[in-house]
C-alpha atoms as a PDB file:
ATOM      1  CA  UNK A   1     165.035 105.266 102.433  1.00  0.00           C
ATOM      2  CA  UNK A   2     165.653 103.873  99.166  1.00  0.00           C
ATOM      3  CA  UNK A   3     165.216 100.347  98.405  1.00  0.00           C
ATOM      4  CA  UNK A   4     164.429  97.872  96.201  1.00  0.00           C
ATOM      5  CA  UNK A   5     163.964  94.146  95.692  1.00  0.00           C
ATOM      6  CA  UNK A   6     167.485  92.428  96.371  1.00  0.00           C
ATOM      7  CA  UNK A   7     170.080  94.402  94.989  1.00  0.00           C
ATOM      8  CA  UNK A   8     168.062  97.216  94.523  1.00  0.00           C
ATOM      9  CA  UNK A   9     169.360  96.602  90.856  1.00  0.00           C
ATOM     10  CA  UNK A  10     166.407  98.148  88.771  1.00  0.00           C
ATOM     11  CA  UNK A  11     163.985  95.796  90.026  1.00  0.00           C
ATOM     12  CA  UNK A  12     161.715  96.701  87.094  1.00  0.00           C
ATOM     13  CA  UNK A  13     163.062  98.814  84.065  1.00  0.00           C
ATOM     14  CA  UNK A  14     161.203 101.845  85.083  1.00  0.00           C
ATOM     15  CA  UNK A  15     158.137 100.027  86.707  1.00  0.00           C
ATOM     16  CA  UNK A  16     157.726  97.774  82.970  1.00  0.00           C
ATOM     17  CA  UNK A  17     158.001  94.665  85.068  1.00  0.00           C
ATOM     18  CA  UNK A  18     155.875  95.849  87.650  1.00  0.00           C
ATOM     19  CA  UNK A  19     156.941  94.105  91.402  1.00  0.00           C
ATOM     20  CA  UNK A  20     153.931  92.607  93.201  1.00  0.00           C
ATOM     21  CA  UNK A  21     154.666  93.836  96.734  1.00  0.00           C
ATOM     22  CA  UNK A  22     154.192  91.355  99.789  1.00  0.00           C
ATOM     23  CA  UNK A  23     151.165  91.451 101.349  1.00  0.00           C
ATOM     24  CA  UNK A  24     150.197  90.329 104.817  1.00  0.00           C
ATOM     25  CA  UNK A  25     150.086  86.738 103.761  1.00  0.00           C
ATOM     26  CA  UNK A  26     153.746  86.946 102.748  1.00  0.00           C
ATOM     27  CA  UNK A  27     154.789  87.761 105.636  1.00  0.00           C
ATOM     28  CA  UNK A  28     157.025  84.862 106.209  1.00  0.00           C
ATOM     29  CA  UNK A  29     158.474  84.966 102.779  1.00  0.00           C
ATOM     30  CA  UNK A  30     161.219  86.906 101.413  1.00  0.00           C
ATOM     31  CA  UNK A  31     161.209  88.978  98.128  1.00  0.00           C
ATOM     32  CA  UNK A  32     164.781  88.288  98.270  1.00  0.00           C
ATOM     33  CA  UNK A  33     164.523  84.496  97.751  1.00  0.00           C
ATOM     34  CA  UNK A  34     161.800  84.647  95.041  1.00  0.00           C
ATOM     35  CA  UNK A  35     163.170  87.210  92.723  1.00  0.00           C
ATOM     36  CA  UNK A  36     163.460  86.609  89.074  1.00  0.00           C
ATOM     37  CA  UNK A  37     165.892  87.621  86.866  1.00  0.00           C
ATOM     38  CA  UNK A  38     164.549  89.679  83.645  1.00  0.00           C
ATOM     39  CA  UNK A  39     166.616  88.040  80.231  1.00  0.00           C
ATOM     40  CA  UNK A  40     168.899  91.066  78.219  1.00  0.00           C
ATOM     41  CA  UNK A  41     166.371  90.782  75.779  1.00  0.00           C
ATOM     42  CA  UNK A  42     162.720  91.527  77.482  1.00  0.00           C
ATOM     43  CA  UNK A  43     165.177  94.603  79.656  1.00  0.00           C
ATOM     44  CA  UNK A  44     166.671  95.692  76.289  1.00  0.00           C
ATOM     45  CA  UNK A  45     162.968  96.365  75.055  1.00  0.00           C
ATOM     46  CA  UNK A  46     161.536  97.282  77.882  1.00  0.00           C
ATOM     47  CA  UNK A  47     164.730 100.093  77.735  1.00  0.00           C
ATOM     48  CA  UNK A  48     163.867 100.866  74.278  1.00  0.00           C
ATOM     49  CA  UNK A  49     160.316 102.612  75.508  1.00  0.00           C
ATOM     50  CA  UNK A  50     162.572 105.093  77.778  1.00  0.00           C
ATOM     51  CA  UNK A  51     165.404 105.925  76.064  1.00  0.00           C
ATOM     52  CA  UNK A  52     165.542 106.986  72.275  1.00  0.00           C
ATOM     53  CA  UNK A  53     166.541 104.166  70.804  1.00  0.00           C
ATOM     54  CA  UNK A  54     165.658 101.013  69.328  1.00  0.00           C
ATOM     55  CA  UNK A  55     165.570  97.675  70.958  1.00  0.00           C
ATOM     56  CA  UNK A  56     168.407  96.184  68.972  1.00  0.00           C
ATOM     57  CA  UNK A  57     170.370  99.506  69.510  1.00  0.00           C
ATOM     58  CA  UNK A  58     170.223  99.402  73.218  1.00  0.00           C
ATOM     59  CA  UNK A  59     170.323  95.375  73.038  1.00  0.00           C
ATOM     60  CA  UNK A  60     173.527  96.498  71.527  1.00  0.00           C
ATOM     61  CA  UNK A  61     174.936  99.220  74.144  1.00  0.00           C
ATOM     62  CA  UNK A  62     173.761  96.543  76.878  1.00  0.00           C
ATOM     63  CA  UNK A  63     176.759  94.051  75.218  1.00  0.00           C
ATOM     64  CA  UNK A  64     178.888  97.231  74.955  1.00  0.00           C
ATOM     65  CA  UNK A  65     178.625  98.717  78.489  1.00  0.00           C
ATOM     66  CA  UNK A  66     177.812  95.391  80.253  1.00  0.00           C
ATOM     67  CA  UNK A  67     180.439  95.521  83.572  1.00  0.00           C
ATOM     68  CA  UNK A  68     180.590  91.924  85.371  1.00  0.00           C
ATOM     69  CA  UNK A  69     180.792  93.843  89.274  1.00  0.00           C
ATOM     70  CA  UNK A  70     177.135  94.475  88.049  1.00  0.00           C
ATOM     71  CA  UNK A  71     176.347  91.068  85.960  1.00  0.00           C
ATOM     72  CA  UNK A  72     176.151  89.012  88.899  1.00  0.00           C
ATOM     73  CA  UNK A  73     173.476  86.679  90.048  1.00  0.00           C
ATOM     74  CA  UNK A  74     172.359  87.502  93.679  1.00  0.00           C
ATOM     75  CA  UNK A  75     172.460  86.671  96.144  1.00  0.00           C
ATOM     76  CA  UNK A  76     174.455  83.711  94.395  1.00  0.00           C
ATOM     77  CA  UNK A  77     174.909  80.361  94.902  1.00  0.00           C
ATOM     78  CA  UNK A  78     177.317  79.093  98.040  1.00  0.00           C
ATOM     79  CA  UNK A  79     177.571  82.202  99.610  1.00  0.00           C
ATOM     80  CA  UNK A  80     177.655  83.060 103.781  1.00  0.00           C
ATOM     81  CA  UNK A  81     176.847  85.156 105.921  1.00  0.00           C
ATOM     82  CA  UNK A  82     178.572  88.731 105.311  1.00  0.00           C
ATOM     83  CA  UNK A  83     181.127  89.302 107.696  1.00  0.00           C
ATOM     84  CA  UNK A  84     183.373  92.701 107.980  1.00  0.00           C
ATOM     85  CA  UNK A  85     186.278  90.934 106.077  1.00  0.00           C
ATOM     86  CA  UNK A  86     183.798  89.703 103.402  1.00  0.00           C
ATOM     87  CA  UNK A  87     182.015  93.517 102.965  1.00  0.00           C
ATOM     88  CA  UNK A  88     186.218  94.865 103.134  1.00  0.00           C
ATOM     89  CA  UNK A  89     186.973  92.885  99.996  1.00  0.00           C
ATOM     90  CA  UNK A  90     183.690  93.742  98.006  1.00  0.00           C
ATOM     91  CA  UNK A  91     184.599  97.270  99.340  1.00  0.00           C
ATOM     92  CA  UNK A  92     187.893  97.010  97.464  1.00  0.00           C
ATOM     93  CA  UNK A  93     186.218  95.190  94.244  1.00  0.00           C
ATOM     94  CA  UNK A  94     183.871  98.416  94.107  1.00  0.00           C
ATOM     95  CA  UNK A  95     186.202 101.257  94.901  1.00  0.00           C
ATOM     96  CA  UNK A  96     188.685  99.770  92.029  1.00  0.00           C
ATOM     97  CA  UNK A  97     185.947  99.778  89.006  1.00  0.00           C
ATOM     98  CA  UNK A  98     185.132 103.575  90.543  1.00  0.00           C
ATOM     99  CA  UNK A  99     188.592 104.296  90.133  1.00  0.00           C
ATOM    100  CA  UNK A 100     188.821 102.789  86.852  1.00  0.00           C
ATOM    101  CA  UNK A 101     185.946 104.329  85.615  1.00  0.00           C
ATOM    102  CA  UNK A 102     186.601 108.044  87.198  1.00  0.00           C
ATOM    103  CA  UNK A 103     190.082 107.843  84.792  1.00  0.00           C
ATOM    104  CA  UNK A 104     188.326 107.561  81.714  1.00  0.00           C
ATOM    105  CA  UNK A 105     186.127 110.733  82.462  1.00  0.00           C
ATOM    106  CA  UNK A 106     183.201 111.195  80.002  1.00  0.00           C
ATOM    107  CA  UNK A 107     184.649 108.146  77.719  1.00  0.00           C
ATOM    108  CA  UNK A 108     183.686 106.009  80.623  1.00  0.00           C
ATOM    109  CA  UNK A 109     180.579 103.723  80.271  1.00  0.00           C
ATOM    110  CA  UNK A 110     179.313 104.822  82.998  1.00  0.00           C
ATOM    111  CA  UNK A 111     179.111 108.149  81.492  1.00  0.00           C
ATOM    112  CA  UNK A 112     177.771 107.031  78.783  1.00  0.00           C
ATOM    113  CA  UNK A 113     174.901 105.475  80.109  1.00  0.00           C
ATOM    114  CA  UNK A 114     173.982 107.668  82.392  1.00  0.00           C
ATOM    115  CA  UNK A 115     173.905 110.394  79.984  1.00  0.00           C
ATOM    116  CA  UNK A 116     171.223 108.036  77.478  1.00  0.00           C
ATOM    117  CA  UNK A 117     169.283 107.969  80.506  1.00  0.00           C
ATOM    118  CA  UNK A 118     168.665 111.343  81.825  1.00  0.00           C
ATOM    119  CA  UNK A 119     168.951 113.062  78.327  1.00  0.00           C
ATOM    120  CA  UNK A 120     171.060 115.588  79.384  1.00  0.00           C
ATOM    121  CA  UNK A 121     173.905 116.635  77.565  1.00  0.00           C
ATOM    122  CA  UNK A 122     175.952 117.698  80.592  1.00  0.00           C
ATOM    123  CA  UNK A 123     176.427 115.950  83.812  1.00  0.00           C
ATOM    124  CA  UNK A 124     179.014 115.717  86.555  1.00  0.00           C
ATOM    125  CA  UNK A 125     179.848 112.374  88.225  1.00  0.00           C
ATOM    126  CA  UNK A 126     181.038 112.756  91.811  1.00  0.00           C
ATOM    127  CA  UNK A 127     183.242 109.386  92.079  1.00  0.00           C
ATOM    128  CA  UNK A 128     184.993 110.544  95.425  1.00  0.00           C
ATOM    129  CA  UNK A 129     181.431 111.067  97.047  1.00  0.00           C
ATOM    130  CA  UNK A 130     180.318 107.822  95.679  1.00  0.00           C
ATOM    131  CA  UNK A 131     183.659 106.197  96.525  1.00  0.00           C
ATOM    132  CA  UNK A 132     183.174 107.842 100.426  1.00  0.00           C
ATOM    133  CA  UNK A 133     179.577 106.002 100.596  1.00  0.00           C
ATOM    134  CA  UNK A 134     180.934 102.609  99.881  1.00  0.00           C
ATOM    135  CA  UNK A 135     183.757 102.980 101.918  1.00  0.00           C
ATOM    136  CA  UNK A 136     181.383 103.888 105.067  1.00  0.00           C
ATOM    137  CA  UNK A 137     178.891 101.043 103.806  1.00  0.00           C
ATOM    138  CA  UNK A 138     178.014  99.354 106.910  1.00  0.00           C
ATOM    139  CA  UNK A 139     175.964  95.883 107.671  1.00  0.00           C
ATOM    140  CA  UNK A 140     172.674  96.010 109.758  1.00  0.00           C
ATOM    141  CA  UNK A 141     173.389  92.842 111.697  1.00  0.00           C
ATOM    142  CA  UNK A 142     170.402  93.343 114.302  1.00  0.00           C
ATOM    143  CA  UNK A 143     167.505  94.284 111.405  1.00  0.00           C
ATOM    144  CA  UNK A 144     168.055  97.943 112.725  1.00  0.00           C
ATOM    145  CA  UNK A 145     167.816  99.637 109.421  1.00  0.00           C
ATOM    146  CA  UNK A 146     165.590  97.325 108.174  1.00  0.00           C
ATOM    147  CA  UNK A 147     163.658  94.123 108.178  1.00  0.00           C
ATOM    148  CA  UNK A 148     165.449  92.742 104.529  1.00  0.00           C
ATOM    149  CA  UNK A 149     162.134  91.334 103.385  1.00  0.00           C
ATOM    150  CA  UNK A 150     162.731  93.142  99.986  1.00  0.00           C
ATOM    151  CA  UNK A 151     166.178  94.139  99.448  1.00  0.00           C
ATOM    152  CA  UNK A 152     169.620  93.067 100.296  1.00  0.00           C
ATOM    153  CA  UNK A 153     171.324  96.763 100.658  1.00  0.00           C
ATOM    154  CA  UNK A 154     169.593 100.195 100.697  1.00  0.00           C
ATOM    155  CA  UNK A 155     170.800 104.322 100.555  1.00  0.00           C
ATOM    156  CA  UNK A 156     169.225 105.567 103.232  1.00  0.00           C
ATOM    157  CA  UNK A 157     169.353 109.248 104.970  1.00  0.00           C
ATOM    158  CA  UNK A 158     167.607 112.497 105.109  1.00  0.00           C
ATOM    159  CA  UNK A 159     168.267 113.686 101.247  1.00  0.00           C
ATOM    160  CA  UNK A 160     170.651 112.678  98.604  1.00  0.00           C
ATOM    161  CA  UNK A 161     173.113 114.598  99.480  1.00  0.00           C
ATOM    162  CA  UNK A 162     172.968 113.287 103.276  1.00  0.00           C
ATOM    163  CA  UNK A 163     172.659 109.456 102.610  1.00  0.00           C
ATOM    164  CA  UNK A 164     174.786 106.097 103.478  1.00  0.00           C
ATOM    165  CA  UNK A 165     174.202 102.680 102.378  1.00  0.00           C
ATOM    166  CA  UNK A 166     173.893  99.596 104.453  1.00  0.00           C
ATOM    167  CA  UNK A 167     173.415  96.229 103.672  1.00  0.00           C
ATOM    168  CA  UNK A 168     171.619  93.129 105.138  1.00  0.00           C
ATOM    169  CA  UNK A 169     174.294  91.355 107.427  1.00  0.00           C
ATOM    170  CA  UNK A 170     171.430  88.137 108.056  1.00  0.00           C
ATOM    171  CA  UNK A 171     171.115  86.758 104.481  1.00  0.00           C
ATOM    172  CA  UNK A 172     174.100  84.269 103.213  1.00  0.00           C
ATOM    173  CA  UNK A 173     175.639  86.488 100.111  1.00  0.00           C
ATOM    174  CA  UNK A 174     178.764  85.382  98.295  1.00  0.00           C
ATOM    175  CA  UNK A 175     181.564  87.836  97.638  1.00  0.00           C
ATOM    176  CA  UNK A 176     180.896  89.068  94.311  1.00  0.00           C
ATOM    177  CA  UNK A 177     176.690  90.045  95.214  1.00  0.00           C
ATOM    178  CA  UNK A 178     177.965  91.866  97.294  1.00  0.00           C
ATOM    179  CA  UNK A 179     180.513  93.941  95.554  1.00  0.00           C
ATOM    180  CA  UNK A 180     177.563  93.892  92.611  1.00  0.00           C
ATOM    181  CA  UNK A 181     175.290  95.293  95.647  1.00  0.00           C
ATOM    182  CA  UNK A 182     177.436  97.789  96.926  1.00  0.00           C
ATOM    183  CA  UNK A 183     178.193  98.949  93.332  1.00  0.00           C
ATOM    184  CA  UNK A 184     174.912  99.596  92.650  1.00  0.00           C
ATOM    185  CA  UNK A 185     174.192 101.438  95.731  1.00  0.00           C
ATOM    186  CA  UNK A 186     177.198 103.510  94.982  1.00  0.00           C
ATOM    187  CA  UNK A 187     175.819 104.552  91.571  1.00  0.00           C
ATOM    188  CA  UNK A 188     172.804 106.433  93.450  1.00  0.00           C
ATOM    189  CA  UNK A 189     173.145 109.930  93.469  1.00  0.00           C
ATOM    190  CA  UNK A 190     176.879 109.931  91.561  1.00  0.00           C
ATOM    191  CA  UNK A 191     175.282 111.984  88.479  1.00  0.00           C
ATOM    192  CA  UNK A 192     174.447 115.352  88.992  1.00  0.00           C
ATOM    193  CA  UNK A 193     172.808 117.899  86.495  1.00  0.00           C
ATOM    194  CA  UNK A 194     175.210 120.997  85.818  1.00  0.00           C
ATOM    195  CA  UNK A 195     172.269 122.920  84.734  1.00  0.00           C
ATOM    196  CA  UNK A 196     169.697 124.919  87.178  1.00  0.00           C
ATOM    197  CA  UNK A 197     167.678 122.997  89.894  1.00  0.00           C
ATOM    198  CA  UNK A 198     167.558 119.880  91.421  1.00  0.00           C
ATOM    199  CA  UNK A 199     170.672 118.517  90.288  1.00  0.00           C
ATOM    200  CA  UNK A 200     170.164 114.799  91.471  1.00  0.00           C
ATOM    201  CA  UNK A 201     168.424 112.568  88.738  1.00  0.00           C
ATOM    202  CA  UNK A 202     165.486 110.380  89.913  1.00  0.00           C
ATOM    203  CA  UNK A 203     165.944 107.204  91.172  1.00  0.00           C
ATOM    204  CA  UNK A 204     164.263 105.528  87.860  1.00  0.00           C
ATOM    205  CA  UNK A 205     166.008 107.411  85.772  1.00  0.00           C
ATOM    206  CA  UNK A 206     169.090 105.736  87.984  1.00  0.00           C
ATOM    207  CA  UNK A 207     167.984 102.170  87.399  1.00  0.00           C
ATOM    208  CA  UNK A 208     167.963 102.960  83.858  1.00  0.00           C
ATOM    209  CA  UNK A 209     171.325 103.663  83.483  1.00  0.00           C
ATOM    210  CA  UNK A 210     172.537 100.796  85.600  1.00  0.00           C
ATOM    211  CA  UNK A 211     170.091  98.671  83.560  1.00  0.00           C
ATOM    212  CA  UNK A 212     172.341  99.649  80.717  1.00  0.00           C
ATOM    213  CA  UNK A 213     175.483  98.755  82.710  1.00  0.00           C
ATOM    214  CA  UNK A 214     174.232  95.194  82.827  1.00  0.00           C
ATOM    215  CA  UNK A 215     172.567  95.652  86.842  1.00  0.00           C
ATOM    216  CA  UNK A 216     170.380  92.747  86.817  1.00  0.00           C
ATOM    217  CA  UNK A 217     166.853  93.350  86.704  1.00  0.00           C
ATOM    218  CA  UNK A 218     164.618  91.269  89.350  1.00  0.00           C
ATOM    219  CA  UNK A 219     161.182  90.907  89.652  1.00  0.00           C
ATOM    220  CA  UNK A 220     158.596  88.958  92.353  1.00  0.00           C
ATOM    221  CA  UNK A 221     155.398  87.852  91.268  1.00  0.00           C
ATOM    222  CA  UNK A 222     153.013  86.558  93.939  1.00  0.00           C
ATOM    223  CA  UNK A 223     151.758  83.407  93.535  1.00  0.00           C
END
């Protein structure tokens, strides 16, 4: 399983913003309703210890490569339960930015950010096996996959080649967190290394990229 606090989105550029995990006295409370949301500027310099560049240079790629199916607060104010025609439409929202993106080839953003974040200088981006995992996204309804203490969606399966996502069908969502949700999910394991070995990137060198792309960055701190 892969997971991570609401969205998954980053949760912490790279573990900067380090996530206090909820201990037994949290029980009762939800990551996912005390999440904060990181401002561009403490992500952009957080970024700037990763990636080769300076703080104002990625502040500045952040503006440039910032994609509003990611830039969304979650879960978002006035939203309901997820139902199969709400996760249908954020389906659609996702699969049509994939498409988008998949047309521009390595001028895409989503190139382009990936690439800053893995350092390699070649990599192939499966959009139809992405676009087949958020088409088969699927809610957990009865806390099957998991409890949702401390994330709203997951990837989950035996490797990354073998993996679906599901999302948390208890939690009120609106429409666009869960596209934003989906989306994310959907950018695991869509850039692969063309060079010998393991050709999946790690999952923080993921949230870096999609840090770049705008994917909030959330953080709990235990009172």
């Amino acid at each position: 399983k892969r997971k991570a606090a609401m969205s998954s989105p980053a949760m912490s550029v790279q573990e900067r913003a380090k996530v206090t995990k909820s201990t037994s006295s949290y029980a009762e409370e939800s990551i996912t309703e005390t999440a904060l949301t990181l401002s561009d500027s403490v992500v952009a310099s957080a970024l700037s210890t990763i990636v080769p560049r300076s703080t104002r240079t990625v502040r500045s790629l952040m503006q440039k490569w910032e994609k509003p199916i990611l830039k969304v607060v979650i879960p978002g104010a006035g939203g309901g339960i997820p139902t199969q025609g709400s996760l249908a439409v954020a389906k659609a929202m996702v699969l049509k930015f994939f498409a988008s993106e998949a047309a521009l080839g390595e001028r895409s953003d989503v190139f382009q950010a990936f690439r800053l974040a893995s350092g390699e200088g070649q990599l192939k981006l499966d959009w139809d096996a992405a676009s087949g995992r958020v088409s088969r996204a699927k809610l957990d309804l009865k806390k099957t996959i998991d409890s949702w203490n401390e994330c709203l969606a997951m990837t989950s399966g035996e490797s990354n080649a073998n993996c679906e996502i599901f999302v948390c069908g208890t939690k009120p969502v609106t429409v666009q967190a869960l596209a934003a949700l989906l989306c994310h999910e959907g950018l695991h394991n869509l850039a692969r290394r063309t060079r010998r070995g393991n050709p999946y990137l790690s999952e923080d060198t993921e949230h870096v990229a999609m840090a770049l792309l705008g994917d909030p960055q959330l953080v709990h701190v235990a009172s």
